[in-house]
N, C-alpha and C. Protein backbone atom coordinates (compact mmCIF):
# COMPACT_ATOMS: atom_id res chain seq x y z
N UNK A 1 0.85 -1.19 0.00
CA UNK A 1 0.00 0.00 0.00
C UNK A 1 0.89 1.25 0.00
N UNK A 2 0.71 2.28 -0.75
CA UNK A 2 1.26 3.51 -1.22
C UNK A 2 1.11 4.12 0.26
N UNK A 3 1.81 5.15 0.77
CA UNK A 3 2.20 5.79 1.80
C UNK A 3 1.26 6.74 1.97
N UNK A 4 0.73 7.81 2.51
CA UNK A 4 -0.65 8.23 2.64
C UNK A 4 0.00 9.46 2.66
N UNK A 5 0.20 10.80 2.02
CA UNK A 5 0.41 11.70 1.78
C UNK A 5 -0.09 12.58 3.32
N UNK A 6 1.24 13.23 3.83
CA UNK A 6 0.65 14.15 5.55
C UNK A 6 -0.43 15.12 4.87
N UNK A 7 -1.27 15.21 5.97
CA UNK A 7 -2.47 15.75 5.69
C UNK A 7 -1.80 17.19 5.42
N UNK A 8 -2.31 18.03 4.62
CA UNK A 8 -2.00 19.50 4.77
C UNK A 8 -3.35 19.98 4.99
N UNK A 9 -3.14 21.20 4.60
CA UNK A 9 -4.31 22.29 5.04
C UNK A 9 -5.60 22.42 4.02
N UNK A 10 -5.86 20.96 2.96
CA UNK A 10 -6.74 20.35 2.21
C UNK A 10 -7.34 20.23 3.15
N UNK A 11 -8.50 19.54 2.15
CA UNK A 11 -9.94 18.42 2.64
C UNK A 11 -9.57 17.75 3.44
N UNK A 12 -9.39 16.80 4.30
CA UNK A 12 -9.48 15.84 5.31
C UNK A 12 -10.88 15.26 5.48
N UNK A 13 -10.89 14.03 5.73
CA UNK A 13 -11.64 13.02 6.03
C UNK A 13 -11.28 12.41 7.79
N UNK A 14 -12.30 12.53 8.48
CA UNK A 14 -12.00 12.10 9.93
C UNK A 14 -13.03 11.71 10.38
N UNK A 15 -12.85 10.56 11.54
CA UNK A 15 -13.68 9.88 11.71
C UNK A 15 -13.19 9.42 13.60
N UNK A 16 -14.36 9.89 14.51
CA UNK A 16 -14.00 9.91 15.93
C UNK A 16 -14.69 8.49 16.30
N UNK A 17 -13.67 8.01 17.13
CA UNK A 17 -14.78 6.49 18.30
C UNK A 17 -13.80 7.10 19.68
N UNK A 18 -15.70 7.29 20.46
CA UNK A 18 -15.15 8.02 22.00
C UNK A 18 -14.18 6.15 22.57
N UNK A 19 -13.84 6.16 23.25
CA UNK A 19 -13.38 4.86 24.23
C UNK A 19 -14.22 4.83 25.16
N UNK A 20 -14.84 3.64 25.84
CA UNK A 20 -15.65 3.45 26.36
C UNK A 20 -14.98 3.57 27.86
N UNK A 21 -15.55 3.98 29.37
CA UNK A 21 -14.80 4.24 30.37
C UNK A 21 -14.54 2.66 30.67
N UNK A 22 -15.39 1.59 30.30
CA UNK A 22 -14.93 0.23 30.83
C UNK A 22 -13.95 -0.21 30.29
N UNK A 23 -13.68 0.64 28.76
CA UNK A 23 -12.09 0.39 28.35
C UNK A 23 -10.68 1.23 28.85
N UNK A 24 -11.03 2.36 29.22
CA UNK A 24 -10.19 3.32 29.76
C UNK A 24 -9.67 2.59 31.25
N UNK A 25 -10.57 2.74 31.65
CA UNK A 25 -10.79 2.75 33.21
C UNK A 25 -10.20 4.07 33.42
N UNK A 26 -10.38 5.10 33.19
CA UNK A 26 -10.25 6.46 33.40
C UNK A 26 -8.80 6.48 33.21
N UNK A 27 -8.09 5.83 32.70
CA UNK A 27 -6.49 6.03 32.36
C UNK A 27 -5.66 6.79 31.20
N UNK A 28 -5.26 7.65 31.11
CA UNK A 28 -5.32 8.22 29.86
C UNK A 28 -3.94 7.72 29.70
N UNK A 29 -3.22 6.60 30.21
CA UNK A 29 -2.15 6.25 30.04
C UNK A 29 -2.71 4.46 28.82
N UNK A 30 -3.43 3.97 29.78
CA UNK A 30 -4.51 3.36 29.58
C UNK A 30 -5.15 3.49 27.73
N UNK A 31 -5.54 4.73 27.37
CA UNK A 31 -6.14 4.80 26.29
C UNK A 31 -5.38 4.86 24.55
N UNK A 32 -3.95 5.65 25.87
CA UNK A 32 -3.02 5.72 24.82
C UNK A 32 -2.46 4.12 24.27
N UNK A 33 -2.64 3.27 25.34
CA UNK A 33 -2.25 1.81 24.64
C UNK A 33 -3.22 1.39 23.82
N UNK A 34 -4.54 2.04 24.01
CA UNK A 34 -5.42 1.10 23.04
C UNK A 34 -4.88 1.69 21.69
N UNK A 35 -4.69 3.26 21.87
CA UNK A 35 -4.41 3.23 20.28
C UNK A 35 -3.14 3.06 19.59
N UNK A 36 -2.28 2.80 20.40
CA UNK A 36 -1.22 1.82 20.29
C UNK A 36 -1.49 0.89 19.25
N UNK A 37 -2.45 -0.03 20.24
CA UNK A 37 -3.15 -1.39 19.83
C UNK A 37 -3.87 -1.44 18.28
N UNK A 38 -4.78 -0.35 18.51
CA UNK A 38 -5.18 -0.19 17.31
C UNK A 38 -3.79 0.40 15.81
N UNK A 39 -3.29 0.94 16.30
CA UNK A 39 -2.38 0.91 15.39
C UNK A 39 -1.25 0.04 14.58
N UNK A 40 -0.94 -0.59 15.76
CA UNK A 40 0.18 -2.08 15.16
C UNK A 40 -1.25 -2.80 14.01
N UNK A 41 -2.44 -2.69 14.25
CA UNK A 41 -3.00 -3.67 13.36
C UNK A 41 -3.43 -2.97 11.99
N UNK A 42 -2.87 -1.72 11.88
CA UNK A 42 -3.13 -1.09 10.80
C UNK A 42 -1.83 -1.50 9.75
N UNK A 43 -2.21 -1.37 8.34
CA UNK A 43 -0.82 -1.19 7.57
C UNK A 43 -0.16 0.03 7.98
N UNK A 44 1.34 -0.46 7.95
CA UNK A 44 2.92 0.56 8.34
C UNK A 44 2.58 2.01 8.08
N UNK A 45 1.37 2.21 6.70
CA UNK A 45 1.67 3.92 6.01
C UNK A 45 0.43 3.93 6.42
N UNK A 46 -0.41 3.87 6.70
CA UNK A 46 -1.49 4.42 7.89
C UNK A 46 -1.72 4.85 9.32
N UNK A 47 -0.60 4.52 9.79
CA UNK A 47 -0.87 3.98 11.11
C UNK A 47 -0.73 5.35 11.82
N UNK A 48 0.42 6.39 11.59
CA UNK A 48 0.18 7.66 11.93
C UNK A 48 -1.21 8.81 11.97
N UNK A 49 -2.22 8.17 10.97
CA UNK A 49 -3.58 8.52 10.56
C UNK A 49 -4.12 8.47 11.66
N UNK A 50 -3.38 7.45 12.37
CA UNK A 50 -5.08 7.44 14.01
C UNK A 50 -4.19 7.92 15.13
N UNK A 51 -5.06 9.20 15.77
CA UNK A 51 -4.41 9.13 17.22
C UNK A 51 -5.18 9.61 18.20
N UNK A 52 -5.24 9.64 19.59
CA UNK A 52 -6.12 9.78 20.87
C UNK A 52 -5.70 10.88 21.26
N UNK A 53 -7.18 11.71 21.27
CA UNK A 53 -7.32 13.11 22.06
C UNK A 53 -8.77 12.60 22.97
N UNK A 54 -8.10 12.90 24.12
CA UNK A 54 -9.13 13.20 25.31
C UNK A 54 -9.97 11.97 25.07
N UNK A 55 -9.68 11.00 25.40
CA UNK A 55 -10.51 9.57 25.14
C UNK A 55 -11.15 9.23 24.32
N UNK A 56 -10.48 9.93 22.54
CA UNK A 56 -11.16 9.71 21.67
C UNK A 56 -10.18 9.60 20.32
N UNK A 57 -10.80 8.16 20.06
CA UNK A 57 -9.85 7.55 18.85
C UNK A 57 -10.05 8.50 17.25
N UNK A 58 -9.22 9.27 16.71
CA UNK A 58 -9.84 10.21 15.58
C UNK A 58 -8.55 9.89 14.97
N UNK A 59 -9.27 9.06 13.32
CA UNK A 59 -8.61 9.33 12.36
C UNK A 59 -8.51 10.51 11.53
N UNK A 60 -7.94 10.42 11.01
CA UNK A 60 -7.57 12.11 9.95
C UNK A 60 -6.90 11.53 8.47
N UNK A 61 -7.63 11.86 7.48
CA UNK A 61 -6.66 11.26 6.31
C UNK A 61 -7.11 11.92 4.47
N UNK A 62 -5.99 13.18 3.98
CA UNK A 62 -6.93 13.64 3.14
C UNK A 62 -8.13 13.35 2.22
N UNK A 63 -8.74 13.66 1.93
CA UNK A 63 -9.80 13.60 0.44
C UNK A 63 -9.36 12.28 -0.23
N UNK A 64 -8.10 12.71 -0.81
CA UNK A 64 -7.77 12.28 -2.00
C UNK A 64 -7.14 10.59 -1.27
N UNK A 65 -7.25 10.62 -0.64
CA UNK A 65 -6.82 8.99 0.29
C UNK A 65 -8.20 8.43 0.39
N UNK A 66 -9.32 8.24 -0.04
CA UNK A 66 -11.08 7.99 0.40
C UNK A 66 -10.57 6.19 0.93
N UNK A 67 -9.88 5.50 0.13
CA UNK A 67 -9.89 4.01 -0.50
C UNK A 67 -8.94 3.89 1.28
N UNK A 68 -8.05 4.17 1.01
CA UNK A 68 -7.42 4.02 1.98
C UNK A 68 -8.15 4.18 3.85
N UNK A 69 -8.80 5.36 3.63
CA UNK A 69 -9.34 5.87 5.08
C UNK A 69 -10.42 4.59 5.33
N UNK A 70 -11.25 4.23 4.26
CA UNK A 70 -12.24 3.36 4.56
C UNK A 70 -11.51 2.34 5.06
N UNK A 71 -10.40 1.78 4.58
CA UNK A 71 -9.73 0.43 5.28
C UNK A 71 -9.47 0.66 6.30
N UNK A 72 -8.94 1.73 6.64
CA UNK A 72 -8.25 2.21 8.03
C UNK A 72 -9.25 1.77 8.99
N UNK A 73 -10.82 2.80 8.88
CA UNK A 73 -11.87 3.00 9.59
C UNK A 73 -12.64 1.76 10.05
N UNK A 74 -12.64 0.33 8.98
CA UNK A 74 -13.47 -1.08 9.15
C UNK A 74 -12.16 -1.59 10.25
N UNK A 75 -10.93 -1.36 10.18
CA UNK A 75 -9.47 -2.01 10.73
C UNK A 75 -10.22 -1.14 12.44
N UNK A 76 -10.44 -0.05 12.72
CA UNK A 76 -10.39 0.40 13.52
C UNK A 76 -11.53 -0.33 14.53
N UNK A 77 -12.38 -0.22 13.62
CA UNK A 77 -13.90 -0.52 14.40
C UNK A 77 -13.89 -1.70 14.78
N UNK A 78 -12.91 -3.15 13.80
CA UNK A 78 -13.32 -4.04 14.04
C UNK A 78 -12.13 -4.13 15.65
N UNK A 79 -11.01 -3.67 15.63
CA UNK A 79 -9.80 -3.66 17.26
C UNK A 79 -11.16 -3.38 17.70
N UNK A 80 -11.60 -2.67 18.31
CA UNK A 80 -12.01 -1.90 19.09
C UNK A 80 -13.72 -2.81 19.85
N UNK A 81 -13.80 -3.64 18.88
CA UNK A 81 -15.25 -4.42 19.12
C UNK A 81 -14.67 -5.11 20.34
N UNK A 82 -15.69 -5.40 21.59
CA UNK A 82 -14.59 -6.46 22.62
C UNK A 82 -13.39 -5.46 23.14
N UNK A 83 -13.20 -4.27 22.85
CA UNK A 83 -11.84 -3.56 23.29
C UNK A 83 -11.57 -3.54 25.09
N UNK A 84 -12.81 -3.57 25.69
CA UNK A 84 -12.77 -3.82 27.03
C UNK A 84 -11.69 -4.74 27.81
N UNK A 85 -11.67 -5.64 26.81
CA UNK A 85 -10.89 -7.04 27.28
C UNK A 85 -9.92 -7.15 26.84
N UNK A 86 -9.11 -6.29 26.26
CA UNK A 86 -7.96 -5.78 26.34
C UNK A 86 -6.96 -6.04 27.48
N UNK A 87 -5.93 -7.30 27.71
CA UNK A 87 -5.15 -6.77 29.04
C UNK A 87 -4.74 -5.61 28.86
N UNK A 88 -4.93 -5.73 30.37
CA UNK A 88 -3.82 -4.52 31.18
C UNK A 88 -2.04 -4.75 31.36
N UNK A 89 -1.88 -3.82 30.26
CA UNK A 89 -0.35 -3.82 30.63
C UNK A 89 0.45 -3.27 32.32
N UNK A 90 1.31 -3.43 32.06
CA UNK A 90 2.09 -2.76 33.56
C UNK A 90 2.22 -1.52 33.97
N UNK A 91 2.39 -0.37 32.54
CA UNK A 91 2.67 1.01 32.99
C UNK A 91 0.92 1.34 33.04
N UNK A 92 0.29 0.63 32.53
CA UNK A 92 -1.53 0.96 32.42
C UNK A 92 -1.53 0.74 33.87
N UNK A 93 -1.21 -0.63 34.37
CA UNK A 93 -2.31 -0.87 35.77
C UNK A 93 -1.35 -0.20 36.88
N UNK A 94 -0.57 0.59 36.70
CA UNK A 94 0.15 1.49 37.61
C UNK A 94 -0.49 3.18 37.37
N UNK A 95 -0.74 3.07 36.20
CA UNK A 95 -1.48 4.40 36.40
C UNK A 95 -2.97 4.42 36.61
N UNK A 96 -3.92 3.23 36.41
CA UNK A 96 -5.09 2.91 36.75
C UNK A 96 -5.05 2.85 38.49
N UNK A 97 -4.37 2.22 38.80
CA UNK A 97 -4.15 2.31 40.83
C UNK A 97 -3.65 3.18 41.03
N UNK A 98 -2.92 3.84 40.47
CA UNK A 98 -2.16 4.86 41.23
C UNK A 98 -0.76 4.14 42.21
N UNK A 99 -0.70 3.38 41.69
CA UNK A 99 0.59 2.31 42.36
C UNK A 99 2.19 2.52 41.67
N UNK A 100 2.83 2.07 42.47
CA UNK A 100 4.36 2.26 42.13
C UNK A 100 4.75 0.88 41.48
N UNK A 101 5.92 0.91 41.40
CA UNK A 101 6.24 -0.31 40.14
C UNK A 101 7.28 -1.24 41.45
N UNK A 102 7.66 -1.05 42.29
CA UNK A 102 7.42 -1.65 43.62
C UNK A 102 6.78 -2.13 43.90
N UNK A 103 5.61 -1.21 44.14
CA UNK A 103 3.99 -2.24 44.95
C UNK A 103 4.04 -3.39 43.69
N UNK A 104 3.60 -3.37 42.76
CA UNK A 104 3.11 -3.40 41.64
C UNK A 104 4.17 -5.37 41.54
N UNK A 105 4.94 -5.13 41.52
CA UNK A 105 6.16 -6.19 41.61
C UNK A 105 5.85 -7.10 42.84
N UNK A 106 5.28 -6.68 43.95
CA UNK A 106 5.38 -7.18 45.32
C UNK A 106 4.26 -7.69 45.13
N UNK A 107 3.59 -7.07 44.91
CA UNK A 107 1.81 -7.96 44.90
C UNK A 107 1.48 -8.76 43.73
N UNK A 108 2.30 -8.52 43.14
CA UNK A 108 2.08 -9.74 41.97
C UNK A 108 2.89 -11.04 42.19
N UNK A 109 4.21 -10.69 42.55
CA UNK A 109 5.07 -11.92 43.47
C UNK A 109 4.32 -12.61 44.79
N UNK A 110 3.57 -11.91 45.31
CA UNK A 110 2.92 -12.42 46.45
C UNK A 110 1.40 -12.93 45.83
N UNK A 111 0.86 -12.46 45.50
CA UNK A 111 0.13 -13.24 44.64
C UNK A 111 -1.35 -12.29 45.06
N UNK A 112 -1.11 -10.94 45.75
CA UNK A 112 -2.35 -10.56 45.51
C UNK A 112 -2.75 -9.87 44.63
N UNK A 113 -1.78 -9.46 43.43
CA UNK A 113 -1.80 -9.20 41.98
C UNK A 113 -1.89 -10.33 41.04
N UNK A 114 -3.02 -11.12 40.90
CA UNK A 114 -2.94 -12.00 40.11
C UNK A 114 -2.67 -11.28 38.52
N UNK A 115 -1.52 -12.15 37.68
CA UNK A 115 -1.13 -12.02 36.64
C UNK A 115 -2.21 -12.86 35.73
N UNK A 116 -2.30 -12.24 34.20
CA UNK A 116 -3.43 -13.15 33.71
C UNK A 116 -2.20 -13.52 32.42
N UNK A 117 -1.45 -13.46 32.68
CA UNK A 117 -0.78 -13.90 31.20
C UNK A 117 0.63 -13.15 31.15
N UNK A 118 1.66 -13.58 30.42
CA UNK A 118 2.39 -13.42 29.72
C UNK A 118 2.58 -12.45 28.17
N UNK A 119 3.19 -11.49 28.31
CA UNK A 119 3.34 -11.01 26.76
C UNK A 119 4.74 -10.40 26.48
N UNK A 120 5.38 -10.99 25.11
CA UNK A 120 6.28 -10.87 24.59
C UNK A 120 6.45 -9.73 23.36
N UNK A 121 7.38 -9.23 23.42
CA UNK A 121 7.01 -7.87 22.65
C UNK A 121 8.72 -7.61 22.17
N UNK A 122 9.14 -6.90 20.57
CA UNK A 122 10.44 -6.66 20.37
C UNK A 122 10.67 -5.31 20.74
N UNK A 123 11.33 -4.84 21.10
CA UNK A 123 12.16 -3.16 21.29
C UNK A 123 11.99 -2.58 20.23
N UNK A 124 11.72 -1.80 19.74
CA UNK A 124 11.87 -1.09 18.37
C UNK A 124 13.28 -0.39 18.12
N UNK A 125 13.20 -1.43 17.26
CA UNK A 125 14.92 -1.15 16.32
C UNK A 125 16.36 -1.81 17.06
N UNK A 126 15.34 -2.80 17.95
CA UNK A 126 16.58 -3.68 18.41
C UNK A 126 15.80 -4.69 18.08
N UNK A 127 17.21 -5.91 18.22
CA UNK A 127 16.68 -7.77 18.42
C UNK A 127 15.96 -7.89 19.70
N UNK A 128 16.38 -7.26 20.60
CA UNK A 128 16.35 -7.92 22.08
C UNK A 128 14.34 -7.61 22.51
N UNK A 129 14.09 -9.08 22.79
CA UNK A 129 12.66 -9.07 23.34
C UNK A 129 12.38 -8.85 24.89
N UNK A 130 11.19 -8.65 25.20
CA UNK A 130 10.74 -8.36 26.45
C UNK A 130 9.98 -8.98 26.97
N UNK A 131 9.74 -9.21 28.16
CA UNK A 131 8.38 -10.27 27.94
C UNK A 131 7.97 -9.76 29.68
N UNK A 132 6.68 -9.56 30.40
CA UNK A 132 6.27 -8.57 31.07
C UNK A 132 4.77 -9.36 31.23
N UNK A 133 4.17 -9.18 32.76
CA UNK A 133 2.91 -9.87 32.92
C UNK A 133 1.85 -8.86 32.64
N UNK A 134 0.58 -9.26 31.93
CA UNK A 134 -0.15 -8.35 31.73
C UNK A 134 -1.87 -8.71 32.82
N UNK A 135 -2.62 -8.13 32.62
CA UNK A 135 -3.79 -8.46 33.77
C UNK A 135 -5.24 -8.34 33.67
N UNK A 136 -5.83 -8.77 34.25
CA UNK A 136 -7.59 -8.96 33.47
C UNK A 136 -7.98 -7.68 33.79
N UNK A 137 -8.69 -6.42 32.76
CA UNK A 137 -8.68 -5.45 33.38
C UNK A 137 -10.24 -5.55 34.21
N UNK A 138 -11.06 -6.80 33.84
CA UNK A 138 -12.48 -6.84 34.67
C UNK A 138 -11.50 -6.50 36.63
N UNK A 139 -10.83 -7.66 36.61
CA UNK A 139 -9.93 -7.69 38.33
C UNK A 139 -9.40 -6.49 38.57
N UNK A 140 -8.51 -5.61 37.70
CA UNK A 140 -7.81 -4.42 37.82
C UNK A 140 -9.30 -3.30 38.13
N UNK A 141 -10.37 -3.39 37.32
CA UNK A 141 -11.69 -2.63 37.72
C UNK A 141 -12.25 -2.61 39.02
N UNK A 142 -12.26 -4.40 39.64
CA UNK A 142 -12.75 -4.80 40.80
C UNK A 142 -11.71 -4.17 41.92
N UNK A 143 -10.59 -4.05 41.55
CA UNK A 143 -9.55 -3.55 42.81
C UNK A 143 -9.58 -2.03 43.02
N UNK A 144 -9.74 -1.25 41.80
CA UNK A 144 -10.02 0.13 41.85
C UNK A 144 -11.42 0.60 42.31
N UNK A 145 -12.17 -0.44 42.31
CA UNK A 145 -13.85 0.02 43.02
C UNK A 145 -13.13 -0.17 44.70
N UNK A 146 -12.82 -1.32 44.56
CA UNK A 146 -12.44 -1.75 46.11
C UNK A 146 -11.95 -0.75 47.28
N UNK A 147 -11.10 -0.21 46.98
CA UNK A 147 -10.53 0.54 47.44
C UNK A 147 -9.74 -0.07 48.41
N UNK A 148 -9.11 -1.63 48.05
CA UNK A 148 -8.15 -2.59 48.68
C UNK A 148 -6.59 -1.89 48.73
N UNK A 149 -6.55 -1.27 47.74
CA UNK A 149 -5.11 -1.07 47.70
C UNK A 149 -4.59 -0.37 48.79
N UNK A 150 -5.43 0.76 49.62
CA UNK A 150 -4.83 1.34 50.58
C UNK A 150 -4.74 0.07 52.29
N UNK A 151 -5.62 -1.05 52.00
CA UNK A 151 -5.26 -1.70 53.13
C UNK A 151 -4.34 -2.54 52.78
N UNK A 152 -3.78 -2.65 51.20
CA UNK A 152 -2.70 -3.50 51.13
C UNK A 152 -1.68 -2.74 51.78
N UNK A 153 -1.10 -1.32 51.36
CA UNK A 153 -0.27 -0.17 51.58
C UNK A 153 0.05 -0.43 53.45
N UNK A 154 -1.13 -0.99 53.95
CA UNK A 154 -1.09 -0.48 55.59
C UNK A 154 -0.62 -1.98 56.03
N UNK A 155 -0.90 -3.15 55.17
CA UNK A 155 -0.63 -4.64 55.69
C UNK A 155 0.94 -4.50 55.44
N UNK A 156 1.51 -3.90 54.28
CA UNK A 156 2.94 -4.06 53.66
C UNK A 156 3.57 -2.75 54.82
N UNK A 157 3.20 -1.86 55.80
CA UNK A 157 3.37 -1.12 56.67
C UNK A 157 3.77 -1.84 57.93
N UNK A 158 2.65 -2.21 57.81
CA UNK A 158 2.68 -3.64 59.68
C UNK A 158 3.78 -4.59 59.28
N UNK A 159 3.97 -4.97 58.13
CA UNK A 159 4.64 -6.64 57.86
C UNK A 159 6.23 -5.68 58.33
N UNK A 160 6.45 -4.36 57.66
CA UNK A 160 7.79 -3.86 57.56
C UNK A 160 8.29 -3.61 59.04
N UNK A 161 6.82 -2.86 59.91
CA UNK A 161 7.63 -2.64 61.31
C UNK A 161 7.84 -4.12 61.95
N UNK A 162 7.12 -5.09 61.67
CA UNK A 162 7.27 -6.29 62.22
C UNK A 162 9.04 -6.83 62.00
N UNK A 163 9.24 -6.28 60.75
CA UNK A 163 10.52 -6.64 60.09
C UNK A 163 11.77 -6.26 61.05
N UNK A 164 11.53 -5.10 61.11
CA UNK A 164 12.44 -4.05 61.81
C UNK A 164 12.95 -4.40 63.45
N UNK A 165 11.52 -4.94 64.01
CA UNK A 165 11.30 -5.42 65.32
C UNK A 165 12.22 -7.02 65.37
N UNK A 166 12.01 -7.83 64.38
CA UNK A 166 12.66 -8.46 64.40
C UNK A 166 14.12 -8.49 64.31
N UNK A 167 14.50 -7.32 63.23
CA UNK A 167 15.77 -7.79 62.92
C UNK A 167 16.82 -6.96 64.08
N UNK A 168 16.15 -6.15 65.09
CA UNK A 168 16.56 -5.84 66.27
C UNK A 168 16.66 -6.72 66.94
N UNK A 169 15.74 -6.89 67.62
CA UNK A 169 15.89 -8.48 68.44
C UNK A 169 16.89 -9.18 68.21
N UNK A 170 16.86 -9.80 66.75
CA UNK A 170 17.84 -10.67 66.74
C UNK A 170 19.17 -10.23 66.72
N UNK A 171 19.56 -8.78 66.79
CA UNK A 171 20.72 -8.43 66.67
C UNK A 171 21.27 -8.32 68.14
N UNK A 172 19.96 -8.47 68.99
CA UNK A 172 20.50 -8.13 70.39
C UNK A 172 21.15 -9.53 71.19
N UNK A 173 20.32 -10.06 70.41
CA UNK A 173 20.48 -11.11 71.04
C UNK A 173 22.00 -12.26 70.41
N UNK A 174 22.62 -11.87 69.47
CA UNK A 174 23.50 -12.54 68.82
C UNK A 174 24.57 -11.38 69.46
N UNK A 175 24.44 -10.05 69.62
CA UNK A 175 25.44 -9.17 70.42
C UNK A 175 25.67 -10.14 72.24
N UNK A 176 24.49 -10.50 72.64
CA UNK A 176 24.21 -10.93 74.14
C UNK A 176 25.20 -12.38 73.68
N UNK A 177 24.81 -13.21 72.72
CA UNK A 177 26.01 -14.59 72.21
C UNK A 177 27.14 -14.81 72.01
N UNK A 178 27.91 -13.00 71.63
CA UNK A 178 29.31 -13.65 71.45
C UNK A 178 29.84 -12.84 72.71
N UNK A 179 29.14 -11.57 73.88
CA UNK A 179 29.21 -11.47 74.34
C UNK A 179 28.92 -12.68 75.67
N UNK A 180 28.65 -13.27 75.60
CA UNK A 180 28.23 -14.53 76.99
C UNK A 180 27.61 -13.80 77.99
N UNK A 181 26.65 -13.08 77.62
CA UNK A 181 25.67 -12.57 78.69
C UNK A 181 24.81 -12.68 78.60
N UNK A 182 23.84 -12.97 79.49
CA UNK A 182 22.32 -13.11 79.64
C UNK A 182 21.33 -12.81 78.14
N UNK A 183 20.74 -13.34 77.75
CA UNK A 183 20.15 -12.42 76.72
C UNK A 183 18.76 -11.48 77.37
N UNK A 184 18.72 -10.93 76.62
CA UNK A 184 17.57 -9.67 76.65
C UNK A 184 16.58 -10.23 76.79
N UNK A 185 15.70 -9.59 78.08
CA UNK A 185 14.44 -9.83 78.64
C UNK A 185 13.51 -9.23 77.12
N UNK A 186 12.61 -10.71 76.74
CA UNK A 186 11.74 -10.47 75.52
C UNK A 186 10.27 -10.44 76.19
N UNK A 187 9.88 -9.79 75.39
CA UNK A 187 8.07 -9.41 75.39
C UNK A 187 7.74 -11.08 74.99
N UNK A 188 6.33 -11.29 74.85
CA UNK A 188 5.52 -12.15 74.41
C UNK A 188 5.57 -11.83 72.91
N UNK A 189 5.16 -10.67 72.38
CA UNK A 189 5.39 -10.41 71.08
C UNK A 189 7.10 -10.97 70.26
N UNK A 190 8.15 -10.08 71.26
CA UNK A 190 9.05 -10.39 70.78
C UNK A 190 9.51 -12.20 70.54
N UNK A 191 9.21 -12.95 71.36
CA UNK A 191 9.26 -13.92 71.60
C UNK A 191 8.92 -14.69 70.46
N UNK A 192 7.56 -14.01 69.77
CA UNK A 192 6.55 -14.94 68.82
C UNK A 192 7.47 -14.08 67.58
N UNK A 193 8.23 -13.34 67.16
CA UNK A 193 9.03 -12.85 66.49
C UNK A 193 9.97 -13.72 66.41
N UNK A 194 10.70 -13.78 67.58
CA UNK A 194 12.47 -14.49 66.86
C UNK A 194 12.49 -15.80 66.87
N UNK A 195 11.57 -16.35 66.87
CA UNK A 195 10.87 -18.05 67.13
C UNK A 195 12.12 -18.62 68.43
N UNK A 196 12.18 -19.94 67.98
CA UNK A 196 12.23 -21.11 69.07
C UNK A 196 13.89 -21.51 68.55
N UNK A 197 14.49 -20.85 67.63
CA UNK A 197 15.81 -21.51 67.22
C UNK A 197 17.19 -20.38 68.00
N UNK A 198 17.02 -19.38 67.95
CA UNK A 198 17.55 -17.98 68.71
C UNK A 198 17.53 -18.45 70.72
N UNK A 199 16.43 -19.12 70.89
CA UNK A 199 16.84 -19.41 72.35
C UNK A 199 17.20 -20.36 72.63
N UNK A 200 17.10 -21.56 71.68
CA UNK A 200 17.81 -22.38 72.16
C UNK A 200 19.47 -22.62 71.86
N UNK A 201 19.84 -21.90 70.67
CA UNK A 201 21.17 -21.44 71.05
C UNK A 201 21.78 -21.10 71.70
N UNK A 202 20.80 -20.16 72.62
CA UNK A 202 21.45 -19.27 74.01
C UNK A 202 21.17 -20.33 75.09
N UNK A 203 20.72 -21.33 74.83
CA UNK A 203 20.55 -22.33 76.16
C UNK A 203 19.44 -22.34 77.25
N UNK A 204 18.43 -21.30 76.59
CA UNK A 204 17.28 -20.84 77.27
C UNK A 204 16.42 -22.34 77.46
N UNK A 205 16.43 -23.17 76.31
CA UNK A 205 15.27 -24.00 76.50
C UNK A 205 15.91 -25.24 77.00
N UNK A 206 16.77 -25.16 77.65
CA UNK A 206 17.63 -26.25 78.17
C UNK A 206 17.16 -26.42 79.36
């Protein structure tokens, strides 16, 4: 297909599809992948023809291109049928939560980010591939109604001071070991912290 001449200050032919908010999910990071999406499935000399303003897919393509715009426009409509179900990529469901690429890593390793898949993708204008978990955006919808993420934020808060508490303890108590002194009077808490292997080293459970 012949290359599509940049529009000048001619006739133009344009043609808008709003994005639906169940496809957005209010992400304008989000919308920009759909037309991403929609674009890899266009031919190479079209594909600049479509782009997203304000949650709205608008081709642009002169007069004298009619043959061409119509292909573009059936190519567009048909991505876009089902566009809801679109995974969610990674930089999408970080700007859909409002999450860091930290959280984002942690809760998917832990598993309260369920991953829905795998996707492999090349660099542009290199060999080297990528490959990156992507996510059901129905679940990514259900977590942003939820408003879970801020009690994840406060569980990954508690788990860290718990961390901290521990790794004191145990420092006191391995200082109290090579010193040969008594170890440190522990709480009940602390206790259920440095488990059952830390005192019996020290000879406590003897």
């Amino acid at each position: 297909m012949a290359r599509v001449k940049k529009i000048d200050d001619g006739p133009v032919l344009t043609r808008e599809w709003p994005l639906p908010a169940a496809a957005t999910l209010g992400s304008s990071v989000r919308a920009r992948g759909i037309m991403l999406e929609v674009r890899a499935r266009l031919p190479m000399a079209l594909r600049k023809a479509i782009e997203v303003r304000a949650g709205v897919l608008v081709l642009s393509m002169p007069e004298s291109a009619a043959a061409e715009f119509a292909v573009a426009a059936g190519i567009v409509t048909g991505v876009l049928d089902g566009i809801e179900s679109l995974p969610v990529i990674p930089r999408e469901i970080e700007d859909i939560l409002d999450i860091k690429t930290s959280e984002r890593h942690r809760w998917l390793k832990d598993g309260r980010l369920p991953s829905a898949g795998t996707r492999t993708v090349k660099l542009r204008g290199r060999a080297r591939k990528i490959t990156f978990h992507v996510f059901d955006p129905r679940h990514v919808e259900e977590l942003l109604d939820s408003g879970v993420i801020d009690d994840w934020r406060e569980q990954d808060a508690e788990t860290a001071r718990e961390n901290r508490r521990r790794a004191a303890w145990q420092r006191k108590l391995v200082r109290a070991e090579k010193a040969g002194t008594a170890a440190p009077e522990a709480s009940g808490e602390q206790v259920q912290l440095v488990g059952w292997d830390a005192f019996e080293r020290l000879g406590l459970l003897r």
